[in-house]
Protein backbone atom coordinates (compact mmCIF):
# COMPACT_ATOMS: atom_id res chain seq x y z
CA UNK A 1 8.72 119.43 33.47
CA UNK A 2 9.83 123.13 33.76
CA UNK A 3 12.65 122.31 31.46
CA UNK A 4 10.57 121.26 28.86
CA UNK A 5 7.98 123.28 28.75
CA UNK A 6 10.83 126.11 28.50
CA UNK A 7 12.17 124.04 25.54
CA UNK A 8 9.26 123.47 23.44
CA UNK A 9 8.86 127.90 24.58
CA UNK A 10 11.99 128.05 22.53
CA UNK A 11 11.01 125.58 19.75
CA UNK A 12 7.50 127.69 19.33
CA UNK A 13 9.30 130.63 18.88
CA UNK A 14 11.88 129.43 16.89
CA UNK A 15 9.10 127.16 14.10
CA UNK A 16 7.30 131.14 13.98
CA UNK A 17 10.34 132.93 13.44
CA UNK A 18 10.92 130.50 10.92
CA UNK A 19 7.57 131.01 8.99
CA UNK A 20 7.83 135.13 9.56
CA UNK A 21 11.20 134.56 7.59
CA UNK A 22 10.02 132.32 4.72
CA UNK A 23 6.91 134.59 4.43
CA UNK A 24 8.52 137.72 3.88
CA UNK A 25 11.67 136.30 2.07
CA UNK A 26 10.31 137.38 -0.82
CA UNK A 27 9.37 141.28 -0.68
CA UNK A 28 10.66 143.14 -3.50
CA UNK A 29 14.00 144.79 -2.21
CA UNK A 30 16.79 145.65 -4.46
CA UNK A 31 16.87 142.43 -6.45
CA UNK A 32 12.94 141.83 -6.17
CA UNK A 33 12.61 138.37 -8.20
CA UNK A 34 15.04 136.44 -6.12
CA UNK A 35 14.03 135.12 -3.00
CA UNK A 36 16.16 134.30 0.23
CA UNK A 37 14.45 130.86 0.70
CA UNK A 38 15.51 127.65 -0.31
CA UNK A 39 12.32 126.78 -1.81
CA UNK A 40 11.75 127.22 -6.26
CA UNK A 41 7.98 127.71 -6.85
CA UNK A 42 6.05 125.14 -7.62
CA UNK A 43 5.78 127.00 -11.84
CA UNK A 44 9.17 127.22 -11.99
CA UNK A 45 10.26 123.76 -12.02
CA UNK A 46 7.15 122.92 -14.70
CA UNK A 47 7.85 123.12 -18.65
CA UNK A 48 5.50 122.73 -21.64
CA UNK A 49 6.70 119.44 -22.40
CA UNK A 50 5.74 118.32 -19.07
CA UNK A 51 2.53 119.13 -20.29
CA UNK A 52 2.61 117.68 -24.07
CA UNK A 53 0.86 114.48 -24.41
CA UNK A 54 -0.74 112.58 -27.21
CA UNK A 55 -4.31 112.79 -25.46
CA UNK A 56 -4.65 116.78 -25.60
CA UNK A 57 -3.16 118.05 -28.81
CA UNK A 58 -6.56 118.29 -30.06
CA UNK A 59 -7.15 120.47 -26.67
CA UNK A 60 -3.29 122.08 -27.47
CA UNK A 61 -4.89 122.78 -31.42
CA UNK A 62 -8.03 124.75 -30.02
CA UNK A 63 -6.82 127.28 -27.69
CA UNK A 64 -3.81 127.82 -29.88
CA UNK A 65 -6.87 128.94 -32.62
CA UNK A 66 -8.51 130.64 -30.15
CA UNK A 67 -5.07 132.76 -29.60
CA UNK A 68 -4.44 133.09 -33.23
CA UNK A 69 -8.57 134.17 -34.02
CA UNK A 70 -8.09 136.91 -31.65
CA UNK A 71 -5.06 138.06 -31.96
CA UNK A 72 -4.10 137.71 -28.35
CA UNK A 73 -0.17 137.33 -28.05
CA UNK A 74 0.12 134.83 -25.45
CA UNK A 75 -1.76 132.73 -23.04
CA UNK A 76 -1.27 130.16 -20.00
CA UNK A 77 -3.56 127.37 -19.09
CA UNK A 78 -3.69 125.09 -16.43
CA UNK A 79 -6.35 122.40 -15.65
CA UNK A 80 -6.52 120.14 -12.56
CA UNK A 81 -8.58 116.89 -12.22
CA UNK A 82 -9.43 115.57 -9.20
CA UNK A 83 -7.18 117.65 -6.77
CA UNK A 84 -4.20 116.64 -9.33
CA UNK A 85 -2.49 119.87 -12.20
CA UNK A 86 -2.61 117.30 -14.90
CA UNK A 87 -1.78 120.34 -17.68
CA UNK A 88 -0.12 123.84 -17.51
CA UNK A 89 1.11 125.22 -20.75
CA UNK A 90 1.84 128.24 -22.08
CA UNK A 91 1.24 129.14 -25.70
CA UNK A 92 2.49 132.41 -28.14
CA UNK A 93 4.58 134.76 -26.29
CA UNK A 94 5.16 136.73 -22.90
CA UNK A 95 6.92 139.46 -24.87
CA UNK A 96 7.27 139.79 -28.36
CA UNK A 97 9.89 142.30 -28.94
CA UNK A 98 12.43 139.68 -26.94
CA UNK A 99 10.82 136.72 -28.73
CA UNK A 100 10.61 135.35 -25.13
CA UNK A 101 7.74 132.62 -25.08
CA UNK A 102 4.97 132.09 -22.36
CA UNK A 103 6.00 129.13 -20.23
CA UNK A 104 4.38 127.73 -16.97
CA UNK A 105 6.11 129.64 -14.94
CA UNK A 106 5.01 132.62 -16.61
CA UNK A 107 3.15 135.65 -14.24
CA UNK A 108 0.05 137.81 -15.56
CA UNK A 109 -1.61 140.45 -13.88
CA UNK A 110 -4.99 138.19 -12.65
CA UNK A 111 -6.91 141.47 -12.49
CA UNK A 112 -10.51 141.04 -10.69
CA UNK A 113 -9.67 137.36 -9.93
CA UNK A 114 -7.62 139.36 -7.14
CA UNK A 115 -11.26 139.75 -5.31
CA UNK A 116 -11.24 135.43 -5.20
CA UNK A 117 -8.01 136.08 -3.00
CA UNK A 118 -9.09 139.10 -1.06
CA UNK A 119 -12.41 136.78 0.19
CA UNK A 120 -10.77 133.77 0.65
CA UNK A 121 -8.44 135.90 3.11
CA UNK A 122 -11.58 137.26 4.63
CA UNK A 123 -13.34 134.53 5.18
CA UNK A 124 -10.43 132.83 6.81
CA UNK A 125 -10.46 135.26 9.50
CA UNK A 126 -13.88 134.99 9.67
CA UNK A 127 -13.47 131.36 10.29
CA UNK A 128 -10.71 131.95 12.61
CA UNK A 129 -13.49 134.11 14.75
CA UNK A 130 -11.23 137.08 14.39
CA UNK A 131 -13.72 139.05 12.03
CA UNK A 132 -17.44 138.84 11.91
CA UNK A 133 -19.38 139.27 8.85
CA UNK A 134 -21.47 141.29 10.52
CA UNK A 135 -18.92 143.77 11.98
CA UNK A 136 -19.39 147.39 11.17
CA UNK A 137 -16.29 148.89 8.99
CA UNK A 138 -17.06 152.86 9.79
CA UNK A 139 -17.60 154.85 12.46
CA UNK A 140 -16.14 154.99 16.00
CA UNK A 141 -17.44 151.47 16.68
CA UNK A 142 -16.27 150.50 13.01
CA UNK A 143 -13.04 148.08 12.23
CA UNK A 144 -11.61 151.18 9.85
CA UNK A 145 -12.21 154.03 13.20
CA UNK A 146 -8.75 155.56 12.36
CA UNK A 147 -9.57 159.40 12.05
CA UNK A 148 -8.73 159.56 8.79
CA UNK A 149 -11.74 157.84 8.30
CA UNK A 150 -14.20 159.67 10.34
CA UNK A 151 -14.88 162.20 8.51
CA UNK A 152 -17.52 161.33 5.86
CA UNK A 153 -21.16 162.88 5.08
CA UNK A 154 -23.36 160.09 4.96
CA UNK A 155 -24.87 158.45 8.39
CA UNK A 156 -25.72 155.63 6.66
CA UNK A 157 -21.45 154.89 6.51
CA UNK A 158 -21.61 153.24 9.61
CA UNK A 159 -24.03 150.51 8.68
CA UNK A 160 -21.58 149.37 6.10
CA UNK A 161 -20.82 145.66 7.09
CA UNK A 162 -17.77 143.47 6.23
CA UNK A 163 -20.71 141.39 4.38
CA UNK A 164 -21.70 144.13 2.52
CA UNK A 165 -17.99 144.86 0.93
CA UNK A 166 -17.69 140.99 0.27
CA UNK A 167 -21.15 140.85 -1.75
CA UNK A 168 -20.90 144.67 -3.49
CA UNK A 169 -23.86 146.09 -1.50
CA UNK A 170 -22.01 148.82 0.32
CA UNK A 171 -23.98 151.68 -0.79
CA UNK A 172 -21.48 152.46 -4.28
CA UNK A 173 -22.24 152.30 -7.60
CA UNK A 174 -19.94 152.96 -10.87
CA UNK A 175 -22.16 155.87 -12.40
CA UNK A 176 -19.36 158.06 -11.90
CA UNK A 177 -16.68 155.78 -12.46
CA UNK A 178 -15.28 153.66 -9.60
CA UNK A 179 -12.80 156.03 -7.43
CA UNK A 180 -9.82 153.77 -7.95
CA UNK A 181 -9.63 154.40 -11.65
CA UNK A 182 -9.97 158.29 -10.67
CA UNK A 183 -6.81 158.21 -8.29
CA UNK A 184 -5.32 161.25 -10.28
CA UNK A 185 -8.37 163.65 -10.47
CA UNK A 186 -9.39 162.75 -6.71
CA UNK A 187 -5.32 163.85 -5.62
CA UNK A 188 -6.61 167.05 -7.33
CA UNK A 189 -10.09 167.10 -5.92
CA UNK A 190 -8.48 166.47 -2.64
CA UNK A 191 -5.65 168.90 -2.89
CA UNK A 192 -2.77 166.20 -2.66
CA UNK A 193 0.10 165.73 -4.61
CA UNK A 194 -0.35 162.50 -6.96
CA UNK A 195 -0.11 159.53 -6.56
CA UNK A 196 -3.24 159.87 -4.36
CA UNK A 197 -2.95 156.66 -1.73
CA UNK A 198 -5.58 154.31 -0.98
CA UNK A 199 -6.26 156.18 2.31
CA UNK A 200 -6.68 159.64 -0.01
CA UNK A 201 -9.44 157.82 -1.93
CA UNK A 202 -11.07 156.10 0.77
CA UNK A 203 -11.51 159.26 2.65
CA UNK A 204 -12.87 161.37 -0.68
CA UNK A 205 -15.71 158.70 -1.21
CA UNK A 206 -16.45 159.27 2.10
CA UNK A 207 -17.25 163.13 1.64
CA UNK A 208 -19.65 161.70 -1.08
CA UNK A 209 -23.16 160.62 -0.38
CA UNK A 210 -24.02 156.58 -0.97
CA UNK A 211 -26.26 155.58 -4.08
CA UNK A 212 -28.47 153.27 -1.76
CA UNK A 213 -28.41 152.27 1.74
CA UNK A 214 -25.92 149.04 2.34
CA UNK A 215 -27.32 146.04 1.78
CA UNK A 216 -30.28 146.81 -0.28
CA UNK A 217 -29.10 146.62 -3.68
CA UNK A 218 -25.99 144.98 -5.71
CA UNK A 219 -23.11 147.00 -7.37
CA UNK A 220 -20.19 145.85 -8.70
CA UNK A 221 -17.20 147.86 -6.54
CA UNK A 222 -13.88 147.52 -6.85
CA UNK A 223 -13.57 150.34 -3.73
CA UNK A 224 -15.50 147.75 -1.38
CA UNK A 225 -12.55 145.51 -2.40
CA UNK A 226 -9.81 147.81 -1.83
CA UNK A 227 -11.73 148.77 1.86
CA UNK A 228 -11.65 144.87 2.84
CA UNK A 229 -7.75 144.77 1.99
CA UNK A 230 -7.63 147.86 4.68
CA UNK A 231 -10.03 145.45 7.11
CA UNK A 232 -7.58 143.02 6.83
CA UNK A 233 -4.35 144.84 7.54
CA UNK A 234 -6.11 146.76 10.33
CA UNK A 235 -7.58 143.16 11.68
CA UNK A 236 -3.91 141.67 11.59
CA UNK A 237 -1.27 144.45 11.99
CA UNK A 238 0.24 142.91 8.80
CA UNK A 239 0.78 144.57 5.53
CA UNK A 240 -2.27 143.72 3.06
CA UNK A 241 -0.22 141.46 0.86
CA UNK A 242 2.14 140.35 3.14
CA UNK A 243 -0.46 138.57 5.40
CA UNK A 244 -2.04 137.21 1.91
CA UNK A 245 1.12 135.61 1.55
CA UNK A 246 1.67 134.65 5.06
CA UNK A 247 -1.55 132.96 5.92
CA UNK A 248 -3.33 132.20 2.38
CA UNK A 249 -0.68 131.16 0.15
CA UNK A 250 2.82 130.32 1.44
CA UNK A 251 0.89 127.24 3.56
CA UNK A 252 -0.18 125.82 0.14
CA UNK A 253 2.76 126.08 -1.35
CA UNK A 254 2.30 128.81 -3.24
CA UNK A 255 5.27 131.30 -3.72
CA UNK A 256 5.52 133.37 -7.06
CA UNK A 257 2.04 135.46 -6.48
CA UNK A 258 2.43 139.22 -5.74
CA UNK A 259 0.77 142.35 -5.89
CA UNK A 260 1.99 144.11 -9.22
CA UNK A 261 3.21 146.93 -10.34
CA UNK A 262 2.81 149.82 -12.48
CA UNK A 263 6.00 150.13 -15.07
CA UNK A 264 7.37 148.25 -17.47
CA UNK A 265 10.54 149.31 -15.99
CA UNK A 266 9.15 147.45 -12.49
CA UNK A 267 7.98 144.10 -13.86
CA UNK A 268 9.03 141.04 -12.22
CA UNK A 269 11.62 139.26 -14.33
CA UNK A 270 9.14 136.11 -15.60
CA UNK A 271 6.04 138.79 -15.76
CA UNK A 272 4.62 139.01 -19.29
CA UNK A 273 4.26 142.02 -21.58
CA UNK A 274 1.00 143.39 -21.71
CA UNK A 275 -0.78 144.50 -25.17
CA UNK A 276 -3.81 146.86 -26.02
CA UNK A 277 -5.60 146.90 -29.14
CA UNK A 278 -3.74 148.77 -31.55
CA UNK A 279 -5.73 152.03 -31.38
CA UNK A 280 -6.44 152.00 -27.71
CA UNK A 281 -6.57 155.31 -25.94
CA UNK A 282 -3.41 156.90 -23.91
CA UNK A 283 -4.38 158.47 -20.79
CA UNK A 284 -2.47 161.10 -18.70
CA UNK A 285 -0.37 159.08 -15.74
CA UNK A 286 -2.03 158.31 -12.22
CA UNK A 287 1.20 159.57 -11.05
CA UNK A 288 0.93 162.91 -11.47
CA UNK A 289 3.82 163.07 -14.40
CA UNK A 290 2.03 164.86 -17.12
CA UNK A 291 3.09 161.98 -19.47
CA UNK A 292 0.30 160.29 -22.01
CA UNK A 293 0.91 156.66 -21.32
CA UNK A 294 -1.02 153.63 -21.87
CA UNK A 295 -3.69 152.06 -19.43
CA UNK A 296 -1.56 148.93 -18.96
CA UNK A 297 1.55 150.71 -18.03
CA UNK A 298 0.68 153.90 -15.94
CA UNK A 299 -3.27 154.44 -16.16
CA UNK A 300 -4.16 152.24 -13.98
CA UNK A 301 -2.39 152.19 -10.36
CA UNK A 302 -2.27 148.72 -10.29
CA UNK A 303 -0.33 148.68 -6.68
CA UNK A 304 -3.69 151.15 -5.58
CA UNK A 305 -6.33 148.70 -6.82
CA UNK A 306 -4.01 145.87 -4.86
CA UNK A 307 -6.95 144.07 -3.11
CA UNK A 308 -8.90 144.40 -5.77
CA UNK A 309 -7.08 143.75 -8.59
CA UNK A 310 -3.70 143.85 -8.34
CA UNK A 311 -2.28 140.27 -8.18
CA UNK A 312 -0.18 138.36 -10.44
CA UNK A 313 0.06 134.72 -10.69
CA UNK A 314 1.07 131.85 -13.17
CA UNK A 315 -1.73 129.61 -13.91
CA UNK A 316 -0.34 126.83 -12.20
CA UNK A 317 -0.30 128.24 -8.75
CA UNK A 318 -3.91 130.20 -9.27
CA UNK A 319 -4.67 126.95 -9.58
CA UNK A 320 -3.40 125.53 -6.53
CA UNK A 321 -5.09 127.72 -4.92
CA UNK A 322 -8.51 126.86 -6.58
CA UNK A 323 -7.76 123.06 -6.19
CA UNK A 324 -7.87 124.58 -1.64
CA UNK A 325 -11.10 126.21 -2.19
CA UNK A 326 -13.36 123.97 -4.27
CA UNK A 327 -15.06 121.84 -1.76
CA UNK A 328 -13.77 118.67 -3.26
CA UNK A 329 -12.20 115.79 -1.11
CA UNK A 330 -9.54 114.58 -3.20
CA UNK A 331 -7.36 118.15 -1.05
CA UNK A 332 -7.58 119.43 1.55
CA UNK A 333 -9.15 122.78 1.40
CA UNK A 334 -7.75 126.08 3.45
CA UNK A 335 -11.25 127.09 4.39
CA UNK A 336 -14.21 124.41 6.05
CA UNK A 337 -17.14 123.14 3.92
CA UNK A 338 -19.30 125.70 6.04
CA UNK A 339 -17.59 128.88 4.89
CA UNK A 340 -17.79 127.38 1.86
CA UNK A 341 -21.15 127.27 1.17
CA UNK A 342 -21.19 130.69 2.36
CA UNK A 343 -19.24 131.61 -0.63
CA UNK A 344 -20.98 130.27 -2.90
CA UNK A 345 -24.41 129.78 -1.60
CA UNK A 346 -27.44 130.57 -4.44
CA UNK A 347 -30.44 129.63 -3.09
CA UNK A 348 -32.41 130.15 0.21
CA UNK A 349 -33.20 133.79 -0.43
CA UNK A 350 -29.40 134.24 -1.08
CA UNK A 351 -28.02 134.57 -4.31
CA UNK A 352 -24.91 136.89 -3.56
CA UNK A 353 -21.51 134.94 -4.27
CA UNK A 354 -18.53 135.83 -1.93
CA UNK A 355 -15.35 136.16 -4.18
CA UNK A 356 -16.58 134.46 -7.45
CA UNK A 357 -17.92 136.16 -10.00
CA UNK A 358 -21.13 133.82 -10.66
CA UNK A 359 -22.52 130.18 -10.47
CA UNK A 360 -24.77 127.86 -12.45
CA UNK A 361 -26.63 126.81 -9.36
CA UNK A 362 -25.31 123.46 -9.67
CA UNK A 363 -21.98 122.92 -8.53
CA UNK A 364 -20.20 125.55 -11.28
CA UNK A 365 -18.26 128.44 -10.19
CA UNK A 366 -16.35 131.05 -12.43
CA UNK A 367 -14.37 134.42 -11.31
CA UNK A 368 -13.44 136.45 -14.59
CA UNK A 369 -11.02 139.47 -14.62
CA UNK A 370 -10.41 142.20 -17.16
CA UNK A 371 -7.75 144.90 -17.24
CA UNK A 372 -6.33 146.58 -19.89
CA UNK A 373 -3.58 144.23 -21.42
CA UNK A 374 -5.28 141.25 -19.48
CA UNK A 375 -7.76 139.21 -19.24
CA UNK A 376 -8.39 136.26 -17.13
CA UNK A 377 -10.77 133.18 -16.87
CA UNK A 378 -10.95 130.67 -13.71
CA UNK A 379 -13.36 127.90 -13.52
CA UNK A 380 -14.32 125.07 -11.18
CA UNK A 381 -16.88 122.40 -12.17
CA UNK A 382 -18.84 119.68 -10.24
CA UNK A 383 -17.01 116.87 -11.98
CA UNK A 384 -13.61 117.99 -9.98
CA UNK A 385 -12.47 119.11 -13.51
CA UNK A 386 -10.96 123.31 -12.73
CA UNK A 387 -9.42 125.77 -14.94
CA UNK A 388 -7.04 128.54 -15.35
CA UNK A 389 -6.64 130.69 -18.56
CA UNK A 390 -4.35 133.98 -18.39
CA UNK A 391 -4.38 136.05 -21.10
CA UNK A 392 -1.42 139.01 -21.75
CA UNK A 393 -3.91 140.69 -24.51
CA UNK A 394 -6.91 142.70 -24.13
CA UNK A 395 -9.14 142.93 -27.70
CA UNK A 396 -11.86 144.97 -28.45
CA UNK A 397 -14.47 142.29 -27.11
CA UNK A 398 -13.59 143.57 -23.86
CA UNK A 399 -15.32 141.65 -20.58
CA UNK A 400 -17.09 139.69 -23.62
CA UNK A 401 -13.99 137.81 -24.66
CA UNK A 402 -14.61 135.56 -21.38
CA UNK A 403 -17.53 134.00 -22.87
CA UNK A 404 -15.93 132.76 -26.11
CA UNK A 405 -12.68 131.80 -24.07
CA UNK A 406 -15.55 129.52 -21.56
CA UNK A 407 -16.81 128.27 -25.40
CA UNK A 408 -13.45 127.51 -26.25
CA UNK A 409 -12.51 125.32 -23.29
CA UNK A 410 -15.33 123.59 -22.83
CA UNK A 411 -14.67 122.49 -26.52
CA UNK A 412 -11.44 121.81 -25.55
CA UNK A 413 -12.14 120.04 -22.75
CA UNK A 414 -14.47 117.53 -24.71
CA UNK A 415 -11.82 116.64 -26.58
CA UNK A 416 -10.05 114.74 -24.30
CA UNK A 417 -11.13 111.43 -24.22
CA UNK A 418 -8.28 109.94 -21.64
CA UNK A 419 -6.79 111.89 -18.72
CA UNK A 420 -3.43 112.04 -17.87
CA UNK A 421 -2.65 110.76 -14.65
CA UNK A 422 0.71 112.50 -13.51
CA UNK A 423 0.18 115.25 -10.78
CA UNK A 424 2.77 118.36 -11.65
CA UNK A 425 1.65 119.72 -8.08
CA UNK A 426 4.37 117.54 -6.66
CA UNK A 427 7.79 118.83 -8.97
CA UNK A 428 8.65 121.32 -6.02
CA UNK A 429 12.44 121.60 -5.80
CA UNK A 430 14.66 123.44 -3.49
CA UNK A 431 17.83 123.65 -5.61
CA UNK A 432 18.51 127.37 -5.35
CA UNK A 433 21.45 127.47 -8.12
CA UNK A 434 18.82 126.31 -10.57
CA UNK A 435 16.42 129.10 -9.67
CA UNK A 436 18.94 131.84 -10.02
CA UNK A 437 19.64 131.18 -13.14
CA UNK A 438 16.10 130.84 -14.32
CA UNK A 439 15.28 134.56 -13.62
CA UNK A 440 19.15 135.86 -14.28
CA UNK A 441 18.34 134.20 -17.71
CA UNK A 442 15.00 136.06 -18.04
C-alpha cells in the first residue's frame, strides 16, 4: 500500500508539472507567437469556408453592410447555438497595407470585455473559498497590505471590498479621468521615470481622497479592475495573466488569448491592425518618449490597463469561453449556477452585474468594449443563441457604435431561418508542423 500511495505521489506531481508546463508554454519569449505545446488553438484550425453556408449569406450580406456603412476595416464574428460555434467568420481585413484578410483565427484587442475575464477569474476563487466577496482589499487587514499600499489619505480605503471593485462602487469616479489613462502625468506627479507601473498608479490614487464612500454609489472604474487583477496575483502567487491562463482558460481549451501589447512593432503575428478615424488626435507616449503617437499604438498602456482591458482574443475562443459561463446545460460551465446568478442577478434589491456590462432582466446579457482602434460586442440570449463581434476600427460613433452593431445582428440573426448543425468547437488539432507555418506565413 506504501508503494502505491508513493506512486500515485509521483503521478500527482508529475499530471501538475505537466499542466504548469502547458500553461506557461506560451509566454512571449524571443519568438512570442509560437508555443512549445503540441496543441494548435482551437481558431487556428477554423477557416471562413468552414463557416460559408447557403442558410446565412443573407446574415454574411448584413454585417458585411454594416462594415462597409461604417467604414470599419475588418471584423470577426462568431455565434454559438446551443453550446455548439455553428459560425466564425471574418470579413474585410486585419491589415490593409499587407492586404492580409481577417480570418477566424484572427486576434483583436477585446478592450473592456477584459473585465468579463477578470470576474469570471474572481469569482472562481470565490467559489473555490479562497477569496470572499466580502474581504477587505486595503489596510493592514486588507488582501493588497503590501506597504506600498499603506500609505493613502482616505480612512474610508479600508472598507473597500472585493465586491465593491467587481460592481464599480469603490469610492472612484472618472471626473478627472480614470488614472490608468493618466499613467504618464501620474509618473510625473509621482516623481518616477515613465512608464509609471500599475503599483505607481495604485499608490497615487491612494494619496487622493474617494468621491463617495464604497458601496454607496455606482461608477464605472477601470482602476477597480486593474486592483482585482493585483487581488488575484496576490491571492495566488501567480502572475495576473498567467493564472488567467492557467485556471480560466487553458482547461476550456482555450489557448491564443493574451494580454496585449503596446507597439505595432510588438503585435502578435495573427493580431490585427488597428485604425482611428482619420482625424483622430495624437497624444504624447505613456512611455515617457516625447514622441506624438496615436492612442492605439502608444497612448494607451494597454499591458497597464491588463485586467481591465488588455486582452486579445479571436472571436471563436471569446466565445468558448461565453458558451462556460452562460448557465445553459447543453456545456458544462467553469463556474456553478449559484455564482452565476450572482453575476448576473437584477432583481431583489440588486441590480449590480458582476463582469457584464448590462441585462434585459430576462435572461439577456451583453459586455461591450471600446478602445481606440477597437471595438467589441458579446452577447448571450435566453434562447442559447450567443455572440461575438470584434471590430479592428473605432468611428466617430464611439461607445454608440455598439448599439447599431446589437441592431445589426439581431437583423442578422432573423435571417436565418435553418441552423447549421456542425459544431467547429471540436476541429482541435495537435499537428505542430501545420501551426508553424501558419504564423511563419503571417
Amino acid at each position: 500500500m506504501r508503494f502505491k500511495s508513493i506512486i500515485f505521489i509521483i503521478l500527482f506531481i508529475v499530471f501538475f508539472l505537466g499542466e504548469i508546463a502547458i500553461s506557461f508554454s506560451f509566454k512571449r519569449d524571443s519568438n512570442r507567437n509560437i508555443p512549445s505545446s503540441d496543441i494548435i488553438p482551437l481558431s487556428q484550425n477554423l477557416d471562413n469556408e468552414l463557416s460559408t453556408y447557403l442558410e446565412t449569406q443573407d446574415l454574411d450580406s448584413i454585417i458585411s453592410d454594416f462594415i462597409s456603412r461604417n467604414d470599419i476595416k475588418g471584423a470577426s464574428v462568431a455565434i454559438t447555438r446551443k453550446g455548439k460555434l455553428i459560425y466564425a467568420k471574418g470579413f474585410g481585413y486585419a491589415d490593409l497595407a499587407t492586404k492580409e484578410m481577417v480570418d477566424p483565427g484572427s486576434l483583436f484587442r477585446i478592450a473592456s470585455v477584459s473585465k468579463l475575464i477578470t470576474a469570471v477569474t474572481v469569482m472562481k476563487l470565490v467559489e473555490d473559498e479562497k477569496l470572499n466577496l466580502n474581504d477587505k482589499v486595503f489596510g493592514n487587514d486588507g488582501i493588497l497590505n503590501d506597504p506600498a499600499y499603506l500609505n493613502y489619505t482616505d480612512r474610508r480605503i479600508e472598507r473597500i471590498t472585493v465586491e465593491n471593485l467587481l460592481e464599480h462602487t469603490a469610492g472612484w469616479n472618472n471626473k478627472n479621468a480614470d488614472p490608468v489613462f493618466r499613467s504618464l502625468s501620474i509618473a510625473n506627479e509621482m516623481k518616477v521615470d515613465p512608464p509609471a507601473s500599475l503599483e505607481t498608479v495604485i499608490q497615487y490614487a491612494l494619496k487622493q481622497r474617494l468621491d463617495f464612500a464604497p458601496g454607496t454609489k455606482y461608477s464605472y472604474s477601470n482602476l477597480g479592475y486593474t486592483i482585482l487583477g493585483q487581488v488575484i496575483e496576490k491571492v495566488t502567487g501567480m502572475k495576473y495573466e498567467d493564472y488567467v491562463q492557467f485556471a480560466i482558460l487553458h482547461p476550456l481549451g482555450i489557448y491564443d488569448m493574451h494580454i496585449g501589447r503596446n507597439y505595432f512593432t510588438e503585435k502578435y503575428a495573427n493580431e490585427v491592425r488597428y485604425y482611428e478615424p482619420e482625424r483622430a488626435r495624437k497624444c504624447y507616449a505613456f512611455d515617457g518618449s516625447g514622441d506624438l503617437v496615436p492612442l492605439s499604438y502608444g497612448g494607451n498602456n494597454i499591458e497597464l490597463l491588463g485586467a481591465a482591458g488588455g486582452w486579445l482574443a479571436s472571436s471563436a475562443e471569446l466565445s468558448k469561453l461565453i458558451v462556460a459561463i452562460d448557465g445553459f446545460d447543453s456545456k458544462p460551465d467553469i463556474l456553478s449556477q449559484h455564482i452565476i446568478d450572482i453575476m448576473t442577478e437584477t432583481n431583489a434589491g440588486r441590480n449590480r452585474l458582476i463582469g457584464w456590462r448590462g441585462s434585459d432582466g430576462h435572461g439577456t446579457w451583453w459586455r461591450t468594449g471600446t478602445l481606440a482602434g477597437t471595438s467589441a460586442l458579446v452577447m448571450r440570449h435566453r434562447n442559447e443563441i450567443n455572440w461575438v463581434v470584434l471590430l479592428n476600427t473605432s468611428t466617430n460613433k464611439q461607445s454608440h457604435i455598439h448599439n447599431e452593431l446589437s441592431h445589426t445582428m439581431f437583423r442578422a440573426l432573423r435571417s436565418i431561418e435553418e441552423w447549421p448543425e456542425q459544431d467547429l468547437f471540436n476541429r482541435y488539432s495537435v499537428n505542430k508542423t501545420r501551426y508553424f507555418a501558419v504564423n511563419r506565413a503571417r
